[in-house]
PDB file of N, CA and C in Angstrom:
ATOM      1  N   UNK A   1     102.948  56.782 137.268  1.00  0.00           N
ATOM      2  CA  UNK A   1     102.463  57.999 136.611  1.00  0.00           C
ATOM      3  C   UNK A   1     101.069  58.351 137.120  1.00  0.00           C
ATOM      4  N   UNK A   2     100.120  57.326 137.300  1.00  0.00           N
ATOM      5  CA  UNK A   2      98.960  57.637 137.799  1.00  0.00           C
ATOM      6  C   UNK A   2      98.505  57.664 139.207  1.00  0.00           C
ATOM      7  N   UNK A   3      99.551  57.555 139.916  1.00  0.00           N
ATOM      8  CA  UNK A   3      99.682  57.882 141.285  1.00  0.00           C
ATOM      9  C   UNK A   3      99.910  59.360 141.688  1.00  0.00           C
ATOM     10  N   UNK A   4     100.593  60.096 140.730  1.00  0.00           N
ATOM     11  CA  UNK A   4     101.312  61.504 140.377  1.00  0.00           C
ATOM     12  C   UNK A   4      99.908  62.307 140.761  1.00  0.00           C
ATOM     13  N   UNK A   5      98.891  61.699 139.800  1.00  0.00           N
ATOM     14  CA  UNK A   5      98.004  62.939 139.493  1.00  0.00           C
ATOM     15  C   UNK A   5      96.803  62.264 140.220  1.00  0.00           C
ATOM     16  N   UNK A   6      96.689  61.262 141.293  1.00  0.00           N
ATOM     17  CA  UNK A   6      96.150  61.349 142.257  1.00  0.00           C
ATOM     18  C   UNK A   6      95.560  62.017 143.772  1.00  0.00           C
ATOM     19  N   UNK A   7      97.216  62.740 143.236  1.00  0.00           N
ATOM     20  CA  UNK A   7      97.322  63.508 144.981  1.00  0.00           C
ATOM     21  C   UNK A   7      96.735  65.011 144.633  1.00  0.00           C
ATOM     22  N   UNK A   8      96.389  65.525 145.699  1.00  0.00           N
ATOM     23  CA  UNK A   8      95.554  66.671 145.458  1.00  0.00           C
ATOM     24  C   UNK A   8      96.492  67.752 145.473  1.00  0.00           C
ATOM     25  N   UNK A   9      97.634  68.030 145.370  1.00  0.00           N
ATOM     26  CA  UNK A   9      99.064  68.407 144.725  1.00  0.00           C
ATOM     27  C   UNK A   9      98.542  68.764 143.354  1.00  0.00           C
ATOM     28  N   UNK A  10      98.207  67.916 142.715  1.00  0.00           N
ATOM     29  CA  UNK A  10      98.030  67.879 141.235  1.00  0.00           C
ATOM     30  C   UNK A  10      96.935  68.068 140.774  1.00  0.00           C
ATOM     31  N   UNK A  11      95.666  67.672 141.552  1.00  0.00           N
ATOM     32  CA  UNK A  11      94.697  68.355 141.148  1.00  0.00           C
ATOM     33  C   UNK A  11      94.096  69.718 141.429  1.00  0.00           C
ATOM     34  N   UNK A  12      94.937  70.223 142.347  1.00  0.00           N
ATOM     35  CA  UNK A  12      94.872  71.828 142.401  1.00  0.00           C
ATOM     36  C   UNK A  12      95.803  72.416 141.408  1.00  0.00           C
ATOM     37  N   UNK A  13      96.659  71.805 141.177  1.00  0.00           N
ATOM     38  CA  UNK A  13      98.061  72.353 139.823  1.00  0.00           C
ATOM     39  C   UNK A  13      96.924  72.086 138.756  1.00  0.00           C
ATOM     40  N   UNK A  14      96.892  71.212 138.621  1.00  0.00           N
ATOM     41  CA  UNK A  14      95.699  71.483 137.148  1.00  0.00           C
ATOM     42  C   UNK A  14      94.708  72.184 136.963  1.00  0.00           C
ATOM     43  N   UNK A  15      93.587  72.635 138.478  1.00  0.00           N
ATOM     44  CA  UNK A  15      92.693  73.529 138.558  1.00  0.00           C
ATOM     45  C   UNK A  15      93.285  74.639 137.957  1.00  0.00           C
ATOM     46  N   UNK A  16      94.399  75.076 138.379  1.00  0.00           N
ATOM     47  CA  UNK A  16      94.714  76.338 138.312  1.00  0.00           C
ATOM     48  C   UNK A  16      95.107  76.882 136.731  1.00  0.00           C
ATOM     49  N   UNK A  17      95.706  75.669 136.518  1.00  0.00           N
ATOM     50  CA  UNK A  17      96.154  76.096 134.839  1.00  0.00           C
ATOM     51  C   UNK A  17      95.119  75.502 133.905  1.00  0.00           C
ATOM     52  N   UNK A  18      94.181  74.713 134.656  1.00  0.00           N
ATOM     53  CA  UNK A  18      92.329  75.079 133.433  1.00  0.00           C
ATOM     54  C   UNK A  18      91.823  76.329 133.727  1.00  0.00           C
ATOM     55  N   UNK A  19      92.040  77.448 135.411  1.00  0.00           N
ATOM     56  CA  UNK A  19      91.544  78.430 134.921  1.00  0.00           C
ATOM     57  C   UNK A  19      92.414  79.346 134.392  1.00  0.00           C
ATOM     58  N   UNK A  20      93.664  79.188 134.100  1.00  0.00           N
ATOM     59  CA  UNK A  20      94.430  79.579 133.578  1.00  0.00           C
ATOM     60  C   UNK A  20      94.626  79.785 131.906  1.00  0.00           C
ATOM     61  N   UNK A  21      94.034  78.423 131.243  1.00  0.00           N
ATOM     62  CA  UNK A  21      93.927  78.342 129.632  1.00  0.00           C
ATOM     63  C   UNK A  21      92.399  78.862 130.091  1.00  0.00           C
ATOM     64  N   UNK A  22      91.340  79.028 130.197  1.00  0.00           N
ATOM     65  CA  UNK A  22      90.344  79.828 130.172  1.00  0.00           C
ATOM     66  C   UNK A  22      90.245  81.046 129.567  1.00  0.00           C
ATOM     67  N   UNK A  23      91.424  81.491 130.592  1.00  0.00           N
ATOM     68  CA  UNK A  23      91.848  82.859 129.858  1.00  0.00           C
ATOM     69  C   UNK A  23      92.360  83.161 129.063  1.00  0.00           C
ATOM     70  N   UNK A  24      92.953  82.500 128.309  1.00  0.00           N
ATOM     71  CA  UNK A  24      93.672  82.024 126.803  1.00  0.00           C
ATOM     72  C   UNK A  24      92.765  81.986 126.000  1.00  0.00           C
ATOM     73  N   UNK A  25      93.539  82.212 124.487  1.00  0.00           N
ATOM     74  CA  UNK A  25      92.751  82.373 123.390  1.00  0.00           C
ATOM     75  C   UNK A  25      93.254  80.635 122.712  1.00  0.00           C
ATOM     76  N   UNK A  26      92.267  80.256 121.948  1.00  0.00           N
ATOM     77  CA  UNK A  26      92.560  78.538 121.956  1.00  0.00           C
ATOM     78  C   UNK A  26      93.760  78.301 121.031  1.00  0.00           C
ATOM     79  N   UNK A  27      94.147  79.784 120.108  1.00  0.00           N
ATOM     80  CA  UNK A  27      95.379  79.781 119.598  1.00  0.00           C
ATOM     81  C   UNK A  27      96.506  79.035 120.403  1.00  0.00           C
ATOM     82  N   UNK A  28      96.306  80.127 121.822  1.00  0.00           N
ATOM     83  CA  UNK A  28      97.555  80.390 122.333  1.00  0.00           C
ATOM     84  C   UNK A  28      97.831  78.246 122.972  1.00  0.00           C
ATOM     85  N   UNK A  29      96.572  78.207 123.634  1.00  0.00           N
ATOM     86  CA  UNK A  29      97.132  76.707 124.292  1.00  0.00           C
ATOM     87  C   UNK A  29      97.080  75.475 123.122  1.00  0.00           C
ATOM     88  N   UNK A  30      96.205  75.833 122.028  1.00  0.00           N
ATOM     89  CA  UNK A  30      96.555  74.711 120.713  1.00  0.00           C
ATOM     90  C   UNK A  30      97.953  74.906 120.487  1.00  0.00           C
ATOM     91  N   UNK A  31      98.994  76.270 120.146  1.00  0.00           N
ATOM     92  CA  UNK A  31     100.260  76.160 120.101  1.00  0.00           C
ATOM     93  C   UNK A  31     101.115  75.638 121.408  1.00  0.00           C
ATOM     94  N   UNK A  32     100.593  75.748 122.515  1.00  0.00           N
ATOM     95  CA  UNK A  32     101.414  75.143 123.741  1.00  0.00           C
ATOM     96  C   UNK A  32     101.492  73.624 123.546  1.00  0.00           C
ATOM     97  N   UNK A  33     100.155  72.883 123.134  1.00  0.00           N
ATOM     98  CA  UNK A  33     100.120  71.431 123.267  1.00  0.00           C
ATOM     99  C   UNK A  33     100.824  71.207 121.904  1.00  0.00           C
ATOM    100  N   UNK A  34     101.128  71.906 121.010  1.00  0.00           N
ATOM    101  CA  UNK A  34     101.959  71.335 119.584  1.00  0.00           C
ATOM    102  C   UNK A  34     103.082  71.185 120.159  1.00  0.00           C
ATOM    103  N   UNK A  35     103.865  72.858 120.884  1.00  0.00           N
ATOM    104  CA  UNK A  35     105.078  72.487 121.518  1.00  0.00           C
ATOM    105  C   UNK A  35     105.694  70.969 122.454  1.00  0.00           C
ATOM    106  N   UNK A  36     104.111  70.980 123.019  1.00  0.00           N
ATOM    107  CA  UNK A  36     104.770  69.822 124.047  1.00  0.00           C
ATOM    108  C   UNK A  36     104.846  68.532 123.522  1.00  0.00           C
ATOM    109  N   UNK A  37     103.935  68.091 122.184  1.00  0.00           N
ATOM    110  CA  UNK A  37     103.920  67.129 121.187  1.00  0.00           C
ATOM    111  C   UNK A  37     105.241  67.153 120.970  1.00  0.00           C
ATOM    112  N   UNK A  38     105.892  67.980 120.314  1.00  0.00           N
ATOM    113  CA  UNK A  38     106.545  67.804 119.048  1.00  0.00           C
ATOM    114  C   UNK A  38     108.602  67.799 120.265  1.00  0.00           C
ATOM    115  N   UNK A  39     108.425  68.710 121.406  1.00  0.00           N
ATOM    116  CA  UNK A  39     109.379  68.297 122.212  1.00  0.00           C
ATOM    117  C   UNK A  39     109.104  66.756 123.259  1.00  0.00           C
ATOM    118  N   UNK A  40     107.908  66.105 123.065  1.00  0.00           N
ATOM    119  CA  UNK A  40     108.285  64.912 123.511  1.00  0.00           C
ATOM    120  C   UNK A  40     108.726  64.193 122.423  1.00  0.00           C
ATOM    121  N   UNK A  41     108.284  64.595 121.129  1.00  0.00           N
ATOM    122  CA  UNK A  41     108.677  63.757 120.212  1.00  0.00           C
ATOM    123  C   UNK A  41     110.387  63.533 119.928  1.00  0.00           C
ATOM    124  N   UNK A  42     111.039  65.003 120.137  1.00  0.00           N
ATOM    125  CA  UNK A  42     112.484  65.019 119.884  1.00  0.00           C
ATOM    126  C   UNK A  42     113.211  65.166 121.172  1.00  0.00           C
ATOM    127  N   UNK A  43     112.891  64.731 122.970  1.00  0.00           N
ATOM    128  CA  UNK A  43     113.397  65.089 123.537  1.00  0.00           C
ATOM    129  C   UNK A  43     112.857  63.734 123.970  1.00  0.00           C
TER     130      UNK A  43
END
């Protein structure tokens, strides 16, 4: 798993979607990270 987000693959994928929630209102990505909580929880 921590090999994944070593490669600079992934740290440009993440650049992009921190400036991406930037532009988000903290509503919108506090409800994204509940979603992804609550579907790892039941998936």
């Amino acid at each position: 798993m921590e090999d994944r987000y070593n490669t600079s693959e992934a740290r440009s994928d993440a650049g992009r979607f921190g400036r991406w929630l930037a532009t988000r209102p903290a509503e919108s990505w506090m409800f994204f990270v509940v979603g992804i909580f609550f579907g790892g929880l039941f998936f």
